[in-house]
Protein backbone atom coordinates (compact mmCIF):
# COMPACT_ATOMS: atom_id res chain seq x y z
CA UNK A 1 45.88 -57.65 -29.04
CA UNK A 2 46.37 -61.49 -28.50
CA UNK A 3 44.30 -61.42 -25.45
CA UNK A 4 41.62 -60.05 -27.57
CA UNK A 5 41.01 -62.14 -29.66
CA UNK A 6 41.40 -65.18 -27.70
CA UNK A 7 38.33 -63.67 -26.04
CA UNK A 8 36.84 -62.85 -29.29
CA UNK A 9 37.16 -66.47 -29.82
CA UNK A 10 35.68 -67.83 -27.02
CA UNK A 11 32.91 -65.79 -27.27
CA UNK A 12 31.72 -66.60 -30.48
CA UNK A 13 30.52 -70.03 -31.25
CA UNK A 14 31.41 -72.42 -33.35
CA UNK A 15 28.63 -72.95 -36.29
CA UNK A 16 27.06 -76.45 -35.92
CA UNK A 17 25.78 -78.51 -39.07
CA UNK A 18 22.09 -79.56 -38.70
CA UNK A 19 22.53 -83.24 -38.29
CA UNK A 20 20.71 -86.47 -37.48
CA UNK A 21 20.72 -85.73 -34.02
CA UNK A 22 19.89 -82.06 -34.06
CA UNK A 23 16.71 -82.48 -36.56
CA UNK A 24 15.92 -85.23 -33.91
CA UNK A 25 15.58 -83.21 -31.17
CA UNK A 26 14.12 -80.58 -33.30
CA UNK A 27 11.10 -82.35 -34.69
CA UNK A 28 10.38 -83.54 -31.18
CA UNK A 29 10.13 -80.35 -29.10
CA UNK A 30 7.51 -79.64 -32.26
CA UNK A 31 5.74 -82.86 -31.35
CA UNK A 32 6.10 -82.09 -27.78
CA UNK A 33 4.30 -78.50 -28.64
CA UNK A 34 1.53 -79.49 -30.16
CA UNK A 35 0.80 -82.23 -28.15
CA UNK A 36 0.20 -79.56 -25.28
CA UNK A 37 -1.76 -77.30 -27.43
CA UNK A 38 -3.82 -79.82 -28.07
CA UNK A 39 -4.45 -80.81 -24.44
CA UNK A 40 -4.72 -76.92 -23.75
CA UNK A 41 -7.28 -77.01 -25.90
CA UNK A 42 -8.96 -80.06 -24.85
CA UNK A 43 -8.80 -79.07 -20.88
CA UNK A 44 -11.13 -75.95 -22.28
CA UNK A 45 -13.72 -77.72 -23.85
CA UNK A 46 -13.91 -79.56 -20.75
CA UNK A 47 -14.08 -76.55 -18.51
CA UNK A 48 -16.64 -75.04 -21.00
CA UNK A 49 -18.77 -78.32 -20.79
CA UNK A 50 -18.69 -78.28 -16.71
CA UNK A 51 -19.45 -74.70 -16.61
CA UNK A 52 -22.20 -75.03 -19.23
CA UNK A 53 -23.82 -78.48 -18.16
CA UNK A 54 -24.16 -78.08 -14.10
CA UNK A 55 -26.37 -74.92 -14.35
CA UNK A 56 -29.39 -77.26 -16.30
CA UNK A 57 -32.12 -79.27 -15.10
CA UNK A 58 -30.69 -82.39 -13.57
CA UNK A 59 -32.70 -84.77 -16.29
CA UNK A 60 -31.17 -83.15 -18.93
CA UNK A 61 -26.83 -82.82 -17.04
CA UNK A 62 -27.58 -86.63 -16.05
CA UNK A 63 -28.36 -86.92 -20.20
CA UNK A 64 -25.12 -85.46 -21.00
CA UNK A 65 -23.53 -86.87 -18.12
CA UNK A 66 -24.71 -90.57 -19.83
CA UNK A 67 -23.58 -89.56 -23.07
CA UNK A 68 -20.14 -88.81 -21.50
CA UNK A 69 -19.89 -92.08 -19.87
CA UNK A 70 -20.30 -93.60 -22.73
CA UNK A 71 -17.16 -92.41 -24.64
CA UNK A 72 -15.43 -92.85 -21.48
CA UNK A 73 -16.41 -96.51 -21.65
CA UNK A 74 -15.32 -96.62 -25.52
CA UNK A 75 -11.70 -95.16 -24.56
CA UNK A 76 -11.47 -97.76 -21.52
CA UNK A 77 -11.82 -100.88 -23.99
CA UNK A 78 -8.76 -99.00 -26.15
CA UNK A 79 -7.24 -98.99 -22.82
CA UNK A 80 -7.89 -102.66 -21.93
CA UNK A 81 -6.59 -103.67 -25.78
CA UNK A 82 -3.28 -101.83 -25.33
CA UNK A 83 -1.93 -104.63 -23.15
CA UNK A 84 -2.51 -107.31 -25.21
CA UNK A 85 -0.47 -105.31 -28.20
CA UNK A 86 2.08 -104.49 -25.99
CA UNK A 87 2.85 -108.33 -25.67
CA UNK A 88 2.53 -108.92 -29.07
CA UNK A 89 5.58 -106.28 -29.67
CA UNK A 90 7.36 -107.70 -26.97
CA UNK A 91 7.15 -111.49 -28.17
CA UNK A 92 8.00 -109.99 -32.05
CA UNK A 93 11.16 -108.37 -30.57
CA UNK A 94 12.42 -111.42 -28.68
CA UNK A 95 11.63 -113.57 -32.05
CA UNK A 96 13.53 -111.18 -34.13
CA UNK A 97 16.61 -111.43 -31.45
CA UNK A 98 16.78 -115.29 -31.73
CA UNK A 99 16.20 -115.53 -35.43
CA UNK A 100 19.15 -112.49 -36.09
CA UNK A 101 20.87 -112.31 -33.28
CA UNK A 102 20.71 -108.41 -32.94
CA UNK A 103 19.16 -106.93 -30.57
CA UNK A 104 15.83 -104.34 -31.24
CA UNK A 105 18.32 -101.04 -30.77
CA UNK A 106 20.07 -102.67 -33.53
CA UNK A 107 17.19 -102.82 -35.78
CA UNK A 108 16.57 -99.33 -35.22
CA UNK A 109 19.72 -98.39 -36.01
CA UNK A 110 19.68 -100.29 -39.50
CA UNK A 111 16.04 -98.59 -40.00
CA UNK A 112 17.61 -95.16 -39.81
CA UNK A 113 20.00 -96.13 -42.31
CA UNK A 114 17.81 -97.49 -44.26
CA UNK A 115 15.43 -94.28 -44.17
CA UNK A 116 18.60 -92.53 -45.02
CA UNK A 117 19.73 -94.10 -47.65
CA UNK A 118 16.38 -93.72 -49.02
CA UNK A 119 16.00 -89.78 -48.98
CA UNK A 120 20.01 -89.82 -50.46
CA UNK A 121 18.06 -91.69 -53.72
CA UNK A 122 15.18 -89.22 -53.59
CA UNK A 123 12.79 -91.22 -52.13
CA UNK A 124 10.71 -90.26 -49.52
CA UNK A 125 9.41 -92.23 -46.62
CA UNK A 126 5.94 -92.68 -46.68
CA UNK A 127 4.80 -91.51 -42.92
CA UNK A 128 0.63 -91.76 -42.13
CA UNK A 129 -0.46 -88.53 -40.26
CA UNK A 130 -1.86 -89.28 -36.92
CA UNK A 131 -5.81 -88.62 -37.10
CA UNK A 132 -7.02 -86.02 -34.26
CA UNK A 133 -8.88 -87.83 -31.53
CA UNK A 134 -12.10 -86.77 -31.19
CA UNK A 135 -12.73 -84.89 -28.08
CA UNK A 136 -16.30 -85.93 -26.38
CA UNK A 137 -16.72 -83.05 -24.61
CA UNK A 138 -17.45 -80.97 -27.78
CA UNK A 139 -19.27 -83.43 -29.17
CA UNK A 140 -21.73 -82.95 -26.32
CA UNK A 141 -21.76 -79.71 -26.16
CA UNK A 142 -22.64 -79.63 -30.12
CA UNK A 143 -25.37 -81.69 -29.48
CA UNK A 144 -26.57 -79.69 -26.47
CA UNK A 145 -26.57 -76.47 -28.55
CA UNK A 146 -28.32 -78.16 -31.59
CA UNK A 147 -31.16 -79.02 -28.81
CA UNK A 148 -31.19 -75.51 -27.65
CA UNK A 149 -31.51 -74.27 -31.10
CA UNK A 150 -34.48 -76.64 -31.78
CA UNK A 151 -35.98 -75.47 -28.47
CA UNK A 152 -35.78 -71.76 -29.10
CA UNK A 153 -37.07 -72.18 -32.68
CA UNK A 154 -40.52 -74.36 -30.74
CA UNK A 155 -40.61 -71.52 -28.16
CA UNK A 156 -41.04 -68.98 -31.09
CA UNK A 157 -43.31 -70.89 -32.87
CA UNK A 158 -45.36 -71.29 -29.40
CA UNK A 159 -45.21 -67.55 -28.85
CA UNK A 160 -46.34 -66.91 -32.29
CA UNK A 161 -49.20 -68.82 -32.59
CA UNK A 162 -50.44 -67.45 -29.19
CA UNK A 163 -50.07 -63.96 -30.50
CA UNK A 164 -52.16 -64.87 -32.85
CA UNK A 165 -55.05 -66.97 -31.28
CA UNK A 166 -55.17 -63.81 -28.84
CA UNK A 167 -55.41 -61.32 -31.88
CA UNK A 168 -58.14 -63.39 -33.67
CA UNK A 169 -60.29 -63.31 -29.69
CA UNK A 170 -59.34 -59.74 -29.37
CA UNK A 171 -61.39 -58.89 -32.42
CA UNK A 172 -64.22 -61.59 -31.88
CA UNK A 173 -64.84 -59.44 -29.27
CA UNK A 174 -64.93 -56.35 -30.61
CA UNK A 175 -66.98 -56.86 -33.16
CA UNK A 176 -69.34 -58.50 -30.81
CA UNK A 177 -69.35 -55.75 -28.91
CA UNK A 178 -70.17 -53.75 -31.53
CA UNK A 179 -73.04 -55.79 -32.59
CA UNK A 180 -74.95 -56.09 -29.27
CA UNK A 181 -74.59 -51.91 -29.15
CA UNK A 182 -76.66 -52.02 -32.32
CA UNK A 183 -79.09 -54.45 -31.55
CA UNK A 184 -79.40 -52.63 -27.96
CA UNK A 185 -80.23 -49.54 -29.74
CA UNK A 186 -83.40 -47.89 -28.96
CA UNK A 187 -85.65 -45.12 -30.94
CA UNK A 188 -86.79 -41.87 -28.81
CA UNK A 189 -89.77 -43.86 -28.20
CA UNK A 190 -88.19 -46.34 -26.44
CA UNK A 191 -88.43 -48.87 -29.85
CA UNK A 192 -85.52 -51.62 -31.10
CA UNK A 193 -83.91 -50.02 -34.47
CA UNK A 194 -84.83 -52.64 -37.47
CA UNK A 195 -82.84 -51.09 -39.51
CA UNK A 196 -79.64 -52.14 -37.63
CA UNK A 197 -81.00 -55.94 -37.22
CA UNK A 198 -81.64 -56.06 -41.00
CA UNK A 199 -78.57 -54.91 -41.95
CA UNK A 200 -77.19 -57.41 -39.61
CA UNK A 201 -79.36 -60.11 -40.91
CA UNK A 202 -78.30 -59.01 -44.74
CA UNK A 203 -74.64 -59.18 -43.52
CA UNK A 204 -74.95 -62.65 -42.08
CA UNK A 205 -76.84 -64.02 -45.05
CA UNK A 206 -74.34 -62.59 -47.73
CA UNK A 207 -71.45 -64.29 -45.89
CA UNK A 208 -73.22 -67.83 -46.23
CA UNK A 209 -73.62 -67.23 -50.15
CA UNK A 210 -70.14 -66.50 -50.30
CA UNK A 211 -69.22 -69.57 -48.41
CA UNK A 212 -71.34 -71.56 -50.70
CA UNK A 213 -69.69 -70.33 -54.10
């Protein structure tokens, strides 16, 4: 029986209290999560965008190509101002070691106390949400569908108007062609039919009244 439950014991785990250290690690396999869901989703946009953009016309992939470049170029100057606030922090630490004579780990310790002590009072840090980048890629290929969708809708309008135009000739010429067949009427005595040019004559004069009124 003692043998038991030693093993009982060792088997079963002591429960651990969620502490400082635990939440820690906690909250940053969630930032480490959605960090790669959000590159996940990025790396498909930018498949999407390849796929899409190197079957067009090469004036309109070197368009979208340009517009690329250019928010490459916008994320380059971040890059190149990085530095500079990099050696900012840097000279801020080394002036807060000389004027207290702690060094920076010790400041974030007495941060973490302080952010402690603040949520033991009931008062909440106040922590800014990181804004989503935007991703270029989709903003290109939004733009390249709205000019697909204003394409299409000229195409139509094209398509429609030449339906048209060709309905209006198709009965031009039918009527035409019924016209000449009466004029090119003939009696049994080889003789034009007036009554068909009258009529025709009547017809035409009628319609220039109505135009007039």
């Amino acid at each position: 029986m003692g043998k038991d439950s030693n093993t009982n014991a060792e088997r079963r785990p002591m429960p651990r209290s969620m502490g400082f250290e635990s939440r820690t690690q906690h909250a940053y396999k969630g930032k480490i999560i959605k960090q790669r869901i959000e590159r996940n989703q990025k790396a498909h946009v930018k498949r999407k965008f390849y796929k899409t953009v190197k079957d067009d016309v090469t004036e309109q992939s070197e368009y979208y190509k340009g517009l690329l470049k250019d928010s490459e170029d916008g994320k380059e100057d971040d890059k190149e101002k990085m530095p500079a606030q990099e050696s900012d922090s840097k000279e801020e630490e080394a002036g807060f070691s000389l004027f207290t004579g702690k060094s920076v780990s010790a400041k974030i310790v007495d941060k973490k106390t302080d952010k402690s002590a603040g949520k033991a009072a009931g008062k909440a840090p106040s922590a800014e949400k990181r804004k989503p980048r935007t991703n270029p890629y989709q903003k290109i290929l939004d733009a390249r569908e709205k000019e697909m969708a204003r394409k299409q809708e000229e195409r139509e309008q094209r398509e429609k108007e030449i339906k048209q135009a060709t309905k209006r000739r198709n009965k031009y010429e039918h009527d035409r062609k019924v016209l000449r067949k009466k004029h090119n009427a003939r009696t049994s005595k080889g003789q034009p039919v007036l009554a068909n040019q009258i009529t025709d004559l009547l017809g035409k004069i009628r319609k220039m009244n109505h135009k007039k009124n």
